[in-house]
N, C-alpha and C. Protein backbone atom coordinates (compact mmCIF):
# COMPACT_ATOMS: atom_id res chain seq x y z
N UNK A 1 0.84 -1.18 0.00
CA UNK A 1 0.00 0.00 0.00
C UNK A 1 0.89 1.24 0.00
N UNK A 2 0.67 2.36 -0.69
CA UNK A 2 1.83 3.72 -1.34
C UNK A 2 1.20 4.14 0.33
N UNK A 3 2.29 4.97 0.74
CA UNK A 3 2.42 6.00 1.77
C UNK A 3 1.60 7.27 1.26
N UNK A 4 0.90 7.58 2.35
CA UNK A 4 -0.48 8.47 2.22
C UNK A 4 0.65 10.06 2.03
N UNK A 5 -0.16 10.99 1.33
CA UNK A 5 0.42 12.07 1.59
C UNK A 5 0.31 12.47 2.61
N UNK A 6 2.03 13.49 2.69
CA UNK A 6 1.75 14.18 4.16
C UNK A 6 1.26 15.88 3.95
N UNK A 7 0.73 15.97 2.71
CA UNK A 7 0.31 17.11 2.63
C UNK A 7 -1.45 17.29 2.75
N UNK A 8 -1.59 15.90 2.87
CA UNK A 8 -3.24 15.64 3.40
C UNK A 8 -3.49 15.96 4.69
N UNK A 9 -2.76 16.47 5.61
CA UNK A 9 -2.95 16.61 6.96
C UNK A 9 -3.03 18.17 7.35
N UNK A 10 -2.37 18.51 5.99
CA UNK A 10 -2.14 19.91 6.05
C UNK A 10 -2.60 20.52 5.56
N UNK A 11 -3.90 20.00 4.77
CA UNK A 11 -5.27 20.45 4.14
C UNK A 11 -5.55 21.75 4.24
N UNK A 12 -6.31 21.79 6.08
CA UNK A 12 -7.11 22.93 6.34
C UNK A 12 -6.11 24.25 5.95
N UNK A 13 -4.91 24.61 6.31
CA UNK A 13 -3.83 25.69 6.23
C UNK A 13 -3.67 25.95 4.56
N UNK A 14 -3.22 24.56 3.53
CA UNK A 14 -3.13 24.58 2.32
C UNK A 14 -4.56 25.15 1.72
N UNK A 15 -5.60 25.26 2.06
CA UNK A 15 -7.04 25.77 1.35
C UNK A 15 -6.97 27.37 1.99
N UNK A 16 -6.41 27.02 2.68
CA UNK A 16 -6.47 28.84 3.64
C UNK A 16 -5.95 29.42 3.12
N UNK A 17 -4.72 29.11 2.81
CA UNK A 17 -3.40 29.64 1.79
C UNK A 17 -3.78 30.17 0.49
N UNK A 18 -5.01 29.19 -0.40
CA UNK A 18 -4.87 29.29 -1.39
C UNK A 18 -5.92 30.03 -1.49
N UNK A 19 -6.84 30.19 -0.94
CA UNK A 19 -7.96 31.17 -0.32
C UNK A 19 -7.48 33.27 -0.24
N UNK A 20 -6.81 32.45 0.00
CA UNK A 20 -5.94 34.31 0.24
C UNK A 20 -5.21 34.61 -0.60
N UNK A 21 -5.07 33.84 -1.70
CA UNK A 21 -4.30 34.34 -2.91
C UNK A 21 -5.47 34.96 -3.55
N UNK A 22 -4.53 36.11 -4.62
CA UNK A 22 -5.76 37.13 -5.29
C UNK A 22 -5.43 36.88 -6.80
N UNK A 23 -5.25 35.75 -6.98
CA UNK A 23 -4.58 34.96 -8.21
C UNK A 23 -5.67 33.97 -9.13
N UNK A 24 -6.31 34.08 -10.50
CA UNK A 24 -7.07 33.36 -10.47
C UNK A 24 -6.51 32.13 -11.04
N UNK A 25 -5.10 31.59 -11.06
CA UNK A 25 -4.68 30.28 -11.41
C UNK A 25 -3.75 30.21 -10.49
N UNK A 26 -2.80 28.87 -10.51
CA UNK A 26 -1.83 28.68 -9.53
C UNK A 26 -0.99 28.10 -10.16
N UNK A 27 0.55 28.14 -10.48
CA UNK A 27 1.67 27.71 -11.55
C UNK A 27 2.02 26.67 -9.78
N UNK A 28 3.12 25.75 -10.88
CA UNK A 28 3.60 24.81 -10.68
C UNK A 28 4.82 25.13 -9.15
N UNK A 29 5.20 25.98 -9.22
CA UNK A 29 6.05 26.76 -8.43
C UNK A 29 5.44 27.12 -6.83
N UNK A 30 4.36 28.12 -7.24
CA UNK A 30 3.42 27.91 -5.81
C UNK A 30 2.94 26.54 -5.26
N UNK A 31 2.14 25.98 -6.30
CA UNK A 31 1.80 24.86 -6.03
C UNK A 31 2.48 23.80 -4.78
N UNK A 32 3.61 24.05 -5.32
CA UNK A 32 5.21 23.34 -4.92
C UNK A 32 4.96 23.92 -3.32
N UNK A 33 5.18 25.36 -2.90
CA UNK A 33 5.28 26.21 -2.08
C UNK A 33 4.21 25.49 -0.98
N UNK A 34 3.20 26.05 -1.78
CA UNK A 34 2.17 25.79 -0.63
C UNK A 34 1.55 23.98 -0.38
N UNK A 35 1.79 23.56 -0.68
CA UNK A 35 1.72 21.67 -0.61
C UNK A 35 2.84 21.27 -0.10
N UNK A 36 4.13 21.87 -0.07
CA UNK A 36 5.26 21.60 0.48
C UNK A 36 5.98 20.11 -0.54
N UNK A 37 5.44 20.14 -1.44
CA UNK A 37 6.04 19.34 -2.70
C UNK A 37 7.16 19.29 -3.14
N UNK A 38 7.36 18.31 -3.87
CA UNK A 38 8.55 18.95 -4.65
C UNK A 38 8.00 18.82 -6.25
N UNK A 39 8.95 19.22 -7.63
CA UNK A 39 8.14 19.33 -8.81
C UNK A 39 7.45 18.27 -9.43
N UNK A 40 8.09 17.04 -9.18
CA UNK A 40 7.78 16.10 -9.91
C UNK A 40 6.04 15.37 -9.16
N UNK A 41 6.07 15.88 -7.99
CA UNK A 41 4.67 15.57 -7.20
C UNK A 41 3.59 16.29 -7.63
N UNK A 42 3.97 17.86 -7.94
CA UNK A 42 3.39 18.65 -7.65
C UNK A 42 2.41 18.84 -9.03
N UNK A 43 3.34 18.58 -10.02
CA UNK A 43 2.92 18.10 -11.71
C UNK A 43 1.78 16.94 -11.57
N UNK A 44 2.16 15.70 -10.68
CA UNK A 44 0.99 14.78 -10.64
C UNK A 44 -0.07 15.60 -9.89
N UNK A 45 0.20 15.88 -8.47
CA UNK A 45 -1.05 16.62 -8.06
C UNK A 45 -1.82 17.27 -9.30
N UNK A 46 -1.52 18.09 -9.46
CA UNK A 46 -1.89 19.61 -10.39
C UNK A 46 -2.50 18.78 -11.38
N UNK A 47 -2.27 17.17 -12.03
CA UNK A 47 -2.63 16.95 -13.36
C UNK A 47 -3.67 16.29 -12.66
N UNK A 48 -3.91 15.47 -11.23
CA UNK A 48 -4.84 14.95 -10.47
C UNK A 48 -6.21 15.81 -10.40
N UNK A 49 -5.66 17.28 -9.77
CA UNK A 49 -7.05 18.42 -10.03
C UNK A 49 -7.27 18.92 -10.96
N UNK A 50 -6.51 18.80 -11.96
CA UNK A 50 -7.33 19.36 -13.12
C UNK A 50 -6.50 20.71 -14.02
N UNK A 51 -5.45 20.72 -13.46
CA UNK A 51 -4.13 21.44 -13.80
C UNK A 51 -4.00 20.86 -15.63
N UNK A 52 -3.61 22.46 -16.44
CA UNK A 52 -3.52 22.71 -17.18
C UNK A 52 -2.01 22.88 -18.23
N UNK A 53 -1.77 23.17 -19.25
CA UNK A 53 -0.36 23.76 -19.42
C UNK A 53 -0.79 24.96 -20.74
N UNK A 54 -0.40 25.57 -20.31
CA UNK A 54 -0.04 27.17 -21.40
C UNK A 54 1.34 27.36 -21.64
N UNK A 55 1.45 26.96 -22.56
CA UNK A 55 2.75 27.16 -23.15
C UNK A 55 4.06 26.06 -22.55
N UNK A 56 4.67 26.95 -21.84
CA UNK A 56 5.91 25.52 -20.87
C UNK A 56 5.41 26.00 -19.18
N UNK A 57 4.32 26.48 -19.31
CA UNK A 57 3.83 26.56 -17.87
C UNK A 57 2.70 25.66 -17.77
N UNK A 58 3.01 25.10 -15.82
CA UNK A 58 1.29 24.15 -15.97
C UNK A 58 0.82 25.20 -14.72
N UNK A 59 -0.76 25.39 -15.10
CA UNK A 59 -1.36 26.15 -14.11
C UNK A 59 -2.75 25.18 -13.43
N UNK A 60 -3.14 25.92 -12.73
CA UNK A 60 -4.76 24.98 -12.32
C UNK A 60 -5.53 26.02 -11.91
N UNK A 61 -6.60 25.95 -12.74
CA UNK A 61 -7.04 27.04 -11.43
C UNK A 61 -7.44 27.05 -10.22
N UNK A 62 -7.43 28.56 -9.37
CA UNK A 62 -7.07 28.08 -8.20
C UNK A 62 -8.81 27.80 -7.24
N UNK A 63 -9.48 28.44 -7.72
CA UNK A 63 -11.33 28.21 -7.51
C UNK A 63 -11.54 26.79 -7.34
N UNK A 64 -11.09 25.63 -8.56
CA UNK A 64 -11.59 24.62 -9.18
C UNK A 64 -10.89 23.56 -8.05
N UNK A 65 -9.43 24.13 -7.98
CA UNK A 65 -8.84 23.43 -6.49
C UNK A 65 -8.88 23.62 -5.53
N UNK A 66 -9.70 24.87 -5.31
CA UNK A 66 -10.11 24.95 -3.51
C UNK A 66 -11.17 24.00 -3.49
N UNK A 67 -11.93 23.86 -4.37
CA UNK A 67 -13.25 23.15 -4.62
C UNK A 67 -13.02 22.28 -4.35
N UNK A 68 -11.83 21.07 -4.82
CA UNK A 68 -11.64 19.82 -5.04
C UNK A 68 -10.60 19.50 -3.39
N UNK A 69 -10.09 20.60 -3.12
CA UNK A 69 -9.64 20.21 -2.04
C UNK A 69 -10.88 20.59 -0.81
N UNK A 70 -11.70 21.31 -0.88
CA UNK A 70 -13.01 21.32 -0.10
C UNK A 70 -13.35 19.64 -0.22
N UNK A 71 -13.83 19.01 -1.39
CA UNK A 71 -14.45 17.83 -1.10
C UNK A 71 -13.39 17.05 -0.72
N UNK A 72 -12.33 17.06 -0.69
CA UNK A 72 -11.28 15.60 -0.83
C UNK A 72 -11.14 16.16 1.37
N UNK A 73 -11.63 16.98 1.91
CA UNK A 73 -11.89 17.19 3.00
C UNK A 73 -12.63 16.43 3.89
N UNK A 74 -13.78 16.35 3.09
CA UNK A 74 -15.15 16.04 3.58
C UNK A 74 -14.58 14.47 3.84
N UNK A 75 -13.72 13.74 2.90
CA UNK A 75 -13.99 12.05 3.09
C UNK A 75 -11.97 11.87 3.33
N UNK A 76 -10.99 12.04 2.53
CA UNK A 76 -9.48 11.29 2.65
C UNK A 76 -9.24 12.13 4.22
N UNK A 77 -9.42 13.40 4.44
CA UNK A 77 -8.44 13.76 4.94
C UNK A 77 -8.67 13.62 6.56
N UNK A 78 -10.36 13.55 6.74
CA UNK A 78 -11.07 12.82 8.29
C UNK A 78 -10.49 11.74 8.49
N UNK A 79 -10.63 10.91 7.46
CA UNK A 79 -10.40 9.42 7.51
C UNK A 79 -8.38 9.60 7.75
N UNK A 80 -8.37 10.16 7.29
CA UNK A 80 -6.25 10.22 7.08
C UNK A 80 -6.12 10.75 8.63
N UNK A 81 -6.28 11.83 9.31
CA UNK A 81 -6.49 12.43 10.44
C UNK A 81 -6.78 11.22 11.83
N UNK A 82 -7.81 10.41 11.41
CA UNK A 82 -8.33 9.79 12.18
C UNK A 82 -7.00 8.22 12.32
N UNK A 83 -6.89 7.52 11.10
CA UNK A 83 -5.59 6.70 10.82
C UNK A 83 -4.49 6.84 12.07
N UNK A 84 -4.25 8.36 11.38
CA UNK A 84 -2.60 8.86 11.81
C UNK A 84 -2.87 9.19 13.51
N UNK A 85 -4.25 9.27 14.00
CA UNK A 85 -3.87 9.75 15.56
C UNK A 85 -4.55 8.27 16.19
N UNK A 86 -4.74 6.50 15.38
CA UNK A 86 -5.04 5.55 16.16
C UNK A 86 -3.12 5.12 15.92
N UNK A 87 -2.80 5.50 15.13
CA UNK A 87 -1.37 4.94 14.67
C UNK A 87 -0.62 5.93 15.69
N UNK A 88 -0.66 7.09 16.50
CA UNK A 88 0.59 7.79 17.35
C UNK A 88 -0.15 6.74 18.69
N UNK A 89 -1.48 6.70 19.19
CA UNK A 89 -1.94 6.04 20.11
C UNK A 89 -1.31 4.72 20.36
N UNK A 90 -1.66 4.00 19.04
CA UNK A 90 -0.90 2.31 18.93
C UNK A 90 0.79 2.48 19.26
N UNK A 91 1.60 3.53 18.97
CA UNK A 91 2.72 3.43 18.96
C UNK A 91 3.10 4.08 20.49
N UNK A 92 2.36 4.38 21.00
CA UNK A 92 2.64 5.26 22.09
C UNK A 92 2.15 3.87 23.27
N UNK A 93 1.64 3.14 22.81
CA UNK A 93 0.96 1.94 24.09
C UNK A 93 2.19 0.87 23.36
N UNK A 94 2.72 0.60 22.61
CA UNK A 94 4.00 -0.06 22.15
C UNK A 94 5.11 0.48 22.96
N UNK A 95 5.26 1.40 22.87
CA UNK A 95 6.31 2.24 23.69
C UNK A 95 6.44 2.07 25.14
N UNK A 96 5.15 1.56 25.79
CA UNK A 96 5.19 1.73 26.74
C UNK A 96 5.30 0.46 27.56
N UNK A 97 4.62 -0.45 26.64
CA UNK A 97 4.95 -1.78 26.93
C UNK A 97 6.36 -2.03 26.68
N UNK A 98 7.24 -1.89 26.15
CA UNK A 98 8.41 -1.93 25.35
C UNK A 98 9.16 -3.25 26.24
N UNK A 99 9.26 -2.05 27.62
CA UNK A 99 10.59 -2.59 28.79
C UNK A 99 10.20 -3.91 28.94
N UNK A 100 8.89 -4.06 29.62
CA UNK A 100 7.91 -4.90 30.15
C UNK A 100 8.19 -6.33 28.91
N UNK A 101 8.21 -6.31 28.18
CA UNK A 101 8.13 -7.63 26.66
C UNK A 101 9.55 -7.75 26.69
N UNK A 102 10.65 -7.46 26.93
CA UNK A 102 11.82 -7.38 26.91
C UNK A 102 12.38 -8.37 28.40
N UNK A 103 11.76 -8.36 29.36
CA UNK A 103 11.72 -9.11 30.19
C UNK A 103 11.71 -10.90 30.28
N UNK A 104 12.52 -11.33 30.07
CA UNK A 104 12.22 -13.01 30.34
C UNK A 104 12.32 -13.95 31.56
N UNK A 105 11.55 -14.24 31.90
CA UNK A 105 11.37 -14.90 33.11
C UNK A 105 11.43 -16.39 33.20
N UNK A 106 12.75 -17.14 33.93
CA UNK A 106 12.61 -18.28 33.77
C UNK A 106 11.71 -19.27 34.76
N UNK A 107 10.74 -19.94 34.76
CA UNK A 107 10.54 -20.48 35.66
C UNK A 107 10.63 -21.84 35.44
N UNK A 108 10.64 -22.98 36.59
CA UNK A 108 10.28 -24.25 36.40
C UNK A 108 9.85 -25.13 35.53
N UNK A 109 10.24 -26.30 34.98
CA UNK A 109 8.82 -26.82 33.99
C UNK A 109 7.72 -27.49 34.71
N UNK A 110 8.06 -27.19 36.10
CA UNK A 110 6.83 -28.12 36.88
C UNK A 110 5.73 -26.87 36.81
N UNK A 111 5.73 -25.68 36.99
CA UNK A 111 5.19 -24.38 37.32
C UNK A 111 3.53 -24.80 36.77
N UNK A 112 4.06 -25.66 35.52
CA UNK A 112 2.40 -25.61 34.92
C UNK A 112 1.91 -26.60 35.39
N UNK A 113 2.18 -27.60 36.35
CA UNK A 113 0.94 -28.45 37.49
C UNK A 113 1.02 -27.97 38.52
N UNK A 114 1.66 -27.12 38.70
CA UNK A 114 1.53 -26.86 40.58
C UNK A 114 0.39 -26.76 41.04
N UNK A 115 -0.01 -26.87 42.12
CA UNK A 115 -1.28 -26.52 42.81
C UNK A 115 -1.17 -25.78 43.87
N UNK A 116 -2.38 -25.09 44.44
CA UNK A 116 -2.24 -24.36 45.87
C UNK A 116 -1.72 -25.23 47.00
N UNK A 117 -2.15 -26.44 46.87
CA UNK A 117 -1.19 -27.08 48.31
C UNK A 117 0.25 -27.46 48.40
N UNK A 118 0.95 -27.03 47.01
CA UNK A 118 2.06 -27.66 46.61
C UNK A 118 2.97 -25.91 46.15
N UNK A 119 2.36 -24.64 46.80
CA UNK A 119 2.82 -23.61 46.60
C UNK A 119 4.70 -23.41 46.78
N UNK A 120 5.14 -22.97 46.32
CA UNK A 120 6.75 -22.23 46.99
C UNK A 120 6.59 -21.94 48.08
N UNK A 121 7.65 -22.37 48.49
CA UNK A 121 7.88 -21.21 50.02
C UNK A 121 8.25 -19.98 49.35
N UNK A 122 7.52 -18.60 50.33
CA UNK A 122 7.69 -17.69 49.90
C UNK A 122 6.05 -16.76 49.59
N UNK A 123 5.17 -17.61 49.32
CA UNK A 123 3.76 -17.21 48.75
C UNK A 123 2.94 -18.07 49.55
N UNK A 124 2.29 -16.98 50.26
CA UNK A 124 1.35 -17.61 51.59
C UNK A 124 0.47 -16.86 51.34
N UNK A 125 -0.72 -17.58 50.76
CA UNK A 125 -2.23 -17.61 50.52
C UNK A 125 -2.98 -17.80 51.93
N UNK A 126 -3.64 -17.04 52.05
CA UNK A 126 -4.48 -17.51 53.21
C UNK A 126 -5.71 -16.40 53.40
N UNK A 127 -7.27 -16.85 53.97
CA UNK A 127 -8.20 -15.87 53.69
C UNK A 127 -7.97 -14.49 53.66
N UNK A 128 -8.23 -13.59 52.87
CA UNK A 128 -8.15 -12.68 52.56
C UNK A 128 -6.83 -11.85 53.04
N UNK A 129 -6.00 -12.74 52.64
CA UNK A 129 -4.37 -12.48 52.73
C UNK A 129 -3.73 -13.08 51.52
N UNK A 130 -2.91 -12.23 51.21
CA UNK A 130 -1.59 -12.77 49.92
C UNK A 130 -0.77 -11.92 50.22
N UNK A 131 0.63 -13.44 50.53
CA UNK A 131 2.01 -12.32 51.06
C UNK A 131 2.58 -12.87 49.88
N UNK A 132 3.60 -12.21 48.90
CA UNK A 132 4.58 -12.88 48.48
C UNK A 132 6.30 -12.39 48.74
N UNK A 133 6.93 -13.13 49.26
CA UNK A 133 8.51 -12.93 49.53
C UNK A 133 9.11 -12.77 47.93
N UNK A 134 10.12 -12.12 47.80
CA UNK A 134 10.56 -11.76 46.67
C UNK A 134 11.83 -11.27 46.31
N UNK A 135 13.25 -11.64 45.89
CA UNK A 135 14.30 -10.91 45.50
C UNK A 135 14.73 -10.30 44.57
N UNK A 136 13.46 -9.18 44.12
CA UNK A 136 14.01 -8.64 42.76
C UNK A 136 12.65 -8.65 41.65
N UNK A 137 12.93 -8.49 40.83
CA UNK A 137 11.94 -7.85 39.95
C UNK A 137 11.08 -9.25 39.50
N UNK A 138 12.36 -9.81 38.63
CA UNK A 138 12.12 -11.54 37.78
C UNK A 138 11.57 -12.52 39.39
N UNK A 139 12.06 -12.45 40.21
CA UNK A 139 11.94 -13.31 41.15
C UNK A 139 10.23 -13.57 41.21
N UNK A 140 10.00 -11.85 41.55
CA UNK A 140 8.41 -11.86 41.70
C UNK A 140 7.67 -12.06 40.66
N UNK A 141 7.78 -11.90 39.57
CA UNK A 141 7.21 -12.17 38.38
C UNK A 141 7.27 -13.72 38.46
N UNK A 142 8.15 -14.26 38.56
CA UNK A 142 8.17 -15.94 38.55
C UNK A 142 7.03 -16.35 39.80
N UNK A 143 7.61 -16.19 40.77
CA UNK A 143 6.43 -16.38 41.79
C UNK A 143 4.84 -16.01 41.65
N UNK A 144 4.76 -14.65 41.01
CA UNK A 144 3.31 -14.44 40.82
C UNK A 144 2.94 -15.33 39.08
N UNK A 145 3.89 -15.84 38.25
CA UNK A 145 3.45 -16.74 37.75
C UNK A 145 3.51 -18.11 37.96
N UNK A 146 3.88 -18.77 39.12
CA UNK A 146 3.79 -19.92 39.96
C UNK A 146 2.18 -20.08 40.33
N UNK A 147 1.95 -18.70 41.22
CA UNK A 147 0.52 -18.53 41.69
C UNK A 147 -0.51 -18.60 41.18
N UNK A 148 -0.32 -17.92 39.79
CA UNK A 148 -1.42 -17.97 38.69
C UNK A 148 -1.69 -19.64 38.27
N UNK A 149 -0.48 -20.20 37.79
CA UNK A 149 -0.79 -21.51 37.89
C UNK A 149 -1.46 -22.22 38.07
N UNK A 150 -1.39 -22.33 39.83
CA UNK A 150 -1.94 -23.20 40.82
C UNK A 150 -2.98 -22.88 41.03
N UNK A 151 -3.22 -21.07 40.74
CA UNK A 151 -4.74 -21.23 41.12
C UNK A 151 -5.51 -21.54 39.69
N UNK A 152 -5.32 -21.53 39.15
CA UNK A 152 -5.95 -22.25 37.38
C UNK A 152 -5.93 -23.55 37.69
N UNK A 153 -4.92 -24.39 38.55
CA UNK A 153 -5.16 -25.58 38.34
C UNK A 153 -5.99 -26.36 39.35
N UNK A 154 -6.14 -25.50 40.23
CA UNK A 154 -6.62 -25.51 41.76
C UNK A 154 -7.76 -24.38 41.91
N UNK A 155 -8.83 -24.01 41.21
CA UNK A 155 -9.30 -23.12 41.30
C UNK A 155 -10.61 -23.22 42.58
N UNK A 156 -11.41 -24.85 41.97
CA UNK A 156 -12.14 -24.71 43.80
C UNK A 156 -11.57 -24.43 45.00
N UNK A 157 -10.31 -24.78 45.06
CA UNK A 157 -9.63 -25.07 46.53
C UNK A 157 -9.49 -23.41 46.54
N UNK A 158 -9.20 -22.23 45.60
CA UNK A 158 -8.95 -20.98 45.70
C UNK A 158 -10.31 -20.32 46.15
N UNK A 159 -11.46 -20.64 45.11
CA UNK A 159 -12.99 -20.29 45.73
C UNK A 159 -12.61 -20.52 47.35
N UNK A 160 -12.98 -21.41 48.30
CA UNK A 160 -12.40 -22.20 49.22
C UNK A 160 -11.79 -21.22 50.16
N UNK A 161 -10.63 -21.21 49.79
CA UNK A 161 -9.88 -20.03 50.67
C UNK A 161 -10.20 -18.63 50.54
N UNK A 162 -10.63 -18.25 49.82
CA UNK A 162 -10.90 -16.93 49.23
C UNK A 162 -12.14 -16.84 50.24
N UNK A 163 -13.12 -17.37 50.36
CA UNK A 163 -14.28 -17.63 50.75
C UNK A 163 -14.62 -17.38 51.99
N UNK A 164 -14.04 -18.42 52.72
CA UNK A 164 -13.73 -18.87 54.11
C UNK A 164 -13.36 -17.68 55.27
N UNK A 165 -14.86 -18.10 56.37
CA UNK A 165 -14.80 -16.92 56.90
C UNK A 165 -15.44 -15.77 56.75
N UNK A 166 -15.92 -15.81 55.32
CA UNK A 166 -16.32 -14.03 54.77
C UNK A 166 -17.70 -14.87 54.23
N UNK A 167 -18.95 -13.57 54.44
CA UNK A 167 -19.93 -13.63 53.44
C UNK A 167 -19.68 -13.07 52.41
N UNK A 168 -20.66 -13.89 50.90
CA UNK A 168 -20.32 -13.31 50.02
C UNK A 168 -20.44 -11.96 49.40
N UNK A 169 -20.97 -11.13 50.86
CA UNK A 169 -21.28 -9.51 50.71
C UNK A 169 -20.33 -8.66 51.12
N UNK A 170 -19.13 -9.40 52.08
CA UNK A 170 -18.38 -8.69 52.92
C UNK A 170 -17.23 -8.53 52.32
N UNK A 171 -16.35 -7.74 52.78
CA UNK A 171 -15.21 -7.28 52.08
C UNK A 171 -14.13 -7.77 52.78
């Protein structure tokens, strides 16, 4: 898929621009100027709206392209706008996860049967208590994925403890 223009973002300013010219065509040169183009773009644009040539000049007029950049408003440039600020969002929650995915944690190969009665020392479950002992960042990450484990594999016995003692209204 071709890379969207970046002069689609810059719409509203580029119609403003061309709005305030007292010019009733626009040569290849402005064009350039105000789209922030360079010539060989600016020739496709210009031949895209409807751009002309007189002699060894290409012009467009400039009415017919406020027009066309009025509608190409209404539908590419919402939709382009809207793209480009889920794409800084997506890259900005990438970013942030970054450290976090970079992390590898080794644990056990038993880790995936453990059960709550067969916990580490170190992680003491008990009614409405969870301690976990810990040396360090990976340590606890291993341990709180020990826990997860056991209680997936052990999940009545967790109802159970979780339970015990408390109504199911109380905190």
């Amino acid at each position: 898929m071709p890379a969207n223009p970046t002069w689609l973002l810059k719409l509203p300013a580029i119609a403003e621009e061309l709005a305030a010219l007292k010019v009733p065509v626009v040569d290849r040169a402005c064009f350039e100027r105000v789209f922030g183009v360079r010539r060989r773009r600016a020739v496709q644009l210009m031949h895209r709206f409807g751009g002309f040539q007189a002699g060894r000049t290409f012009l467009i007029d400039r009415q017919a392209l406020l027009e066309s950049l009025r509608r190409m408003a209404d539908g590419d440039y919402e939709w382009e706008l809207a793209r480009r600020t889920r794409l800084v969002t997506e890259l900005e929650k990438l970013r942030k996860l970054a450290p976090g995915r970079r992390v590898q944690v080794s644990v056990p190969a038993t880790a995936a049967d453990i059960s709550l009665a067969d916990l580490p020392s170190g992680i003491h479950l008990s009614p409405g208590e969870l301690r976990i002992e810990f040396r360090g960042t990976e340590d606890l990450l291993r341990r709180m994925f020990e826990l997860s484990q056991a209680i997936l594999n052990d999940y009545r016995r967790f109802e159970e403890l979780r339970g015990e003692g408390r109504g199911p209204s109380s905190n």
